[in-house]
C-alpha atoms as a PDB file:
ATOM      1  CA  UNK A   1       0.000   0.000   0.000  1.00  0.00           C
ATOM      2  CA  UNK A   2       1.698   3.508  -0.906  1.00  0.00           C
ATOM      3  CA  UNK A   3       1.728   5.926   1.373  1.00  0.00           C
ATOM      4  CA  UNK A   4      -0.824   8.222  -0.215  1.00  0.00           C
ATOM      5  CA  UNK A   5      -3.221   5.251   0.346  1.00  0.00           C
ATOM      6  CA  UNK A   6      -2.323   4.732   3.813  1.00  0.00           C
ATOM      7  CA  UNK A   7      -3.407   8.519   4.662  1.00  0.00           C
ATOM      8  CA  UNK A   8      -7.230   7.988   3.829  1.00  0.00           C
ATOM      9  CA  UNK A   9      -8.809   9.129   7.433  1.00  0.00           C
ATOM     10  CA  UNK A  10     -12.247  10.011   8.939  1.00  0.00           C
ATOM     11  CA  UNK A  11     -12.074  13.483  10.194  1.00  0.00           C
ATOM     12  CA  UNK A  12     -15.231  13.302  13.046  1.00  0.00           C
ATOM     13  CA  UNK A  13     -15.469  17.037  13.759  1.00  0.00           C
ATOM     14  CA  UNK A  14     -15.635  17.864   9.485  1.00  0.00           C
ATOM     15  CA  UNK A  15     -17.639  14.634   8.973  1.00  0.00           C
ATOM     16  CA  UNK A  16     -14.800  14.053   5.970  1.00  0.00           C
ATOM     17  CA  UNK A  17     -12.733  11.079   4.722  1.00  0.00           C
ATOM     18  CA  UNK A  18      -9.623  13.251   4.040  1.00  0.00           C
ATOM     19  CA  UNK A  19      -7.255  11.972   1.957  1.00  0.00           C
ATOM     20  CA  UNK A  20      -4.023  12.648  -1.089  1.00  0.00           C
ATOM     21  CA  UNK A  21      -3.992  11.761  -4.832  1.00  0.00           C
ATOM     22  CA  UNK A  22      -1.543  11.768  -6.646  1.00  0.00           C
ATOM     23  CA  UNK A  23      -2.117  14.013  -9.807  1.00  0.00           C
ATOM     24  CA  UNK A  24       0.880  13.909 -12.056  1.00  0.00           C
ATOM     25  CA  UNK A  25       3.392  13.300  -9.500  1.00  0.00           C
ATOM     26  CA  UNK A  26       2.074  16.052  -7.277  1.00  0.00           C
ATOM     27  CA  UNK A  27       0.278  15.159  -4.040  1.00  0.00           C
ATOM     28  CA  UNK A  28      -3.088  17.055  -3.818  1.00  0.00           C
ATOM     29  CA  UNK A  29      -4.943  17.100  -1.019  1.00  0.00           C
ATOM     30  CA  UNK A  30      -8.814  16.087  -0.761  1.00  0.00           C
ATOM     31  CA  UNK A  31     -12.124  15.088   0.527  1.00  0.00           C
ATOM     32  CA  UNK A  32     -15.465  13.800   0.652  1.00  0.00           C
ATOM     33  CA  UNK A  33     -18.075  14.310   2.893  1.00  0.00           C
ATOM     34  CA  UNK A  34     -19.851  11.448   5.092  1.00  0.00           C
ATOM     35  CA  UNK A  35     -23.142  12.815   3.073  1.00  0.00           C
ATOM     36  CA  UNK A  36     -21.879  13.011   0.392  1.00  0.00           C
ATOM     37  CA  UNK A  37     -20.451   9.038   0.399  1.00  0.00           C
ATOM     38  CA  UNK A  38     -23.492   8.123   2.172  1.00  0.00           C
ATOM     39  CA  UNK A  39     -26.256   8.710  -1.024  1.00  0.00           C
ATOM     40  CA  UNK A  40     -23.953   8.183  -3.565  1.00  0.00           C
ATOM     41  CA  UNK A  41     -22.562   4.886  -2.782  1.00  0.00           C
ATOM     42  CA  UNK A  42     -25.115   3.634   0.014  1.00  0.00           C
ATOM     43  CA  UNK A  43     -28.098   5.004   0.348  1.00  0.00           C
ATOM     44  CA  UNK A  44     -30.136   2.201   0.741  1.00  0.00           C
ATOM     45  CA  UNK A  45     -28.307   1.553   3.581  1.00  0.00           C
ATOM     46  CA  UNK A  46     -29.002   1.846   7.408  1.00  0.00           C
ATOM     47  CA  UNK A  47     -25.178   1.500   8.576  1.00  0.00           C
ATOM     48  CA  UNK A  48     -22.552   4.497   7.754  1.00  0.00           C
ATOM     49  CA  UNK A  49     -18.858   3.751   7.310  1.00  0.00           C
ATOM     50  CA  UNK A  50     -17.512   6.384   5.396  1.00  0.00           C
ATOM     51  CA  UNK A  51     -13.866   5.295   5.454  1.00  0.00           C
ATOM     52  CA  UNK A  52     -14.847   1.666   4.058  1.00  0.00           C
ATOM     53  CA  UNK A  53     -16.999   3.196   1.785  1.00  0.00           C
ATOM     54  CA  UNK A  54     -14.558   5.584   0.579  1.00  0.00           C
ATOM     55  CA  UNK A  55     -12.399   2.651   0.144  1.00  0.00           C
ATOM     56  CA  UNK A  56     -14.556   0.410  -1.395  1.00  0.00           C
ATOM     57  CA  UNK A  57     -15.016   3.557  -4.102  1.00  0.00           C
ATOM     58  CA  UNK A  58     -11.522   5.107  -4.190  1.00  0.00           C
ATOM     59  CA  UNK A  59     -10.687   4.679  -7.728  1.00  0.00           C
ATOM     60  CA  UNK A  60     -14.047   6.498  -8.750  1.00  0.00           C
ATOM     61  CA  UNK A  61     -13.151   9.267  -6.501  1.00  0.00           C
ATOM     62  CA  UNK A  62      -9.783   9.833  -7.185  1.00  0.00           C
ATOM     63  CA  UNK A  63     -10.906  10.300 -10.546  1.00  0.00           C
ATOM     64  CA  UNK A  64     -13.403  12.508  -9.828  1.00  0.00           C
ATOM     65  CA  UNK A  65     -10.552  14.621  -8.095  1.00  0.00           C
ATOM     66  CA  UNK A  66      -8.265  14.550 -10.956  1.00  0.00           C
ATOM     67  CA  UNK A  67     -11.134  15.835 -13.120  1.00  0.00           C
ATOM     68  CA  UNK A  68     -11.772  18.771 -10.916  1.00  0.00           C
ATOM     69  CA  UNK A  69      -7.794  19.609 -10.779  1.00  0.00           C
ATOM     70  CA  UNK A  70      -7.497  19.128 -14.510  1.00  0.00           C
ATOM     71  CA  UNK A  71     -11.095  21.807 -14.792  1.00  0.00           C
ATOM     72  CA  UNK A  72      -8.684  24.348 -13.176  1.00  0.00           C
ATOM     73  CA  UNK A  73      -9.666  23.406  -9.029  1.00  0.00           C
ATOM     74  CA  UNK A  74      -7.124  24.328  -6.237  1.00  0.00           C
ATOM     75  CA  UNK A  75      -6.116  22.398  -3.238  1.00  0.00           C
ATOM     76  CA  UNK A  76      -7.295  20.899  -1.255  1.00  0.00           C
ATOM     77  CA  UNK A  77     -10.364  19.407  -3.592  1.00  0.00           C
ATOM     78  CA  UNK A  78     -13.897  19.387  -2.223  1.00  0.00           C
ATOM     79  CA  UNK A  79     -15.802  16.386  -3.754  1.00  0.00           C
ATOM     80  CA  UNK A  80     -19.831  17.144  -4.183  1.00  0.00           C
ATOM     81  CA  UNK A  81     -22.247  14.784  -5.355  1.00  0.00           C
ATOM     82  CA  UNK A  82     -22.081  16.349  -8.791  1.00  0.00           C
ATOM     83  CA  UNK A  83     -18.525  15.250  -9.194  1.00  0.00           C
ATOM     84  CA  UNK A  84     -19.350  11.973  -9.235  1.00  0.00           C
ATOM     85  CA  UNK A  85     -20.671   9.714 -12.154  1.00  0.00           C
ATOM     86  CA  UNK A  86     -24.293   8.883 -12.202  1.00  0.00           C
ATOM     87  CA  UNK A  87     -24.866   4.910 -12.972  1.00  0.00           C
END
């Protein structure tokens, strides 16, 4: 596991998995919120674990955050809903 990976964590006070990607050999910072995870991944579910489901989803969000720094976005990256693909 590379370090970046090993950084994912739950923030409790921001309600944020925080984490780095690595964007053309530059580590940029992001997140996404618990909300945020929660209805796009799992909202038919009763049970919140942001961090697994962050995990569980982490190639679809990184690329969402390379999209947003590639559109022109500064550090660190916010992920909304919005930045995410619809299935």
């Amino acid at each position: 596991m590379s370090a970046l990976a090993a950084s994912a964590f739950f923030d409790q006070a921001s309600q944020e998995v925080r984490f780095y990607v690595d964007v053309s050999g530059s580590s940029v910072g992001a997140s996404i919120g618990k909300a945020t995870l929660h209805y796009r991944f799992r909202a038919d579910s009763r049970t919140d674990e942001p961090l697994q489901t962050f995990t569980a989803h982490r190639a679809e969000i990184e690329a969402a955050v390379r999209r947003r720094v590639a559109a022109g976005s500064l550090q660190p990256v916010m992920l909304r809903e919005n930045d995410l693909p619809r299935y």
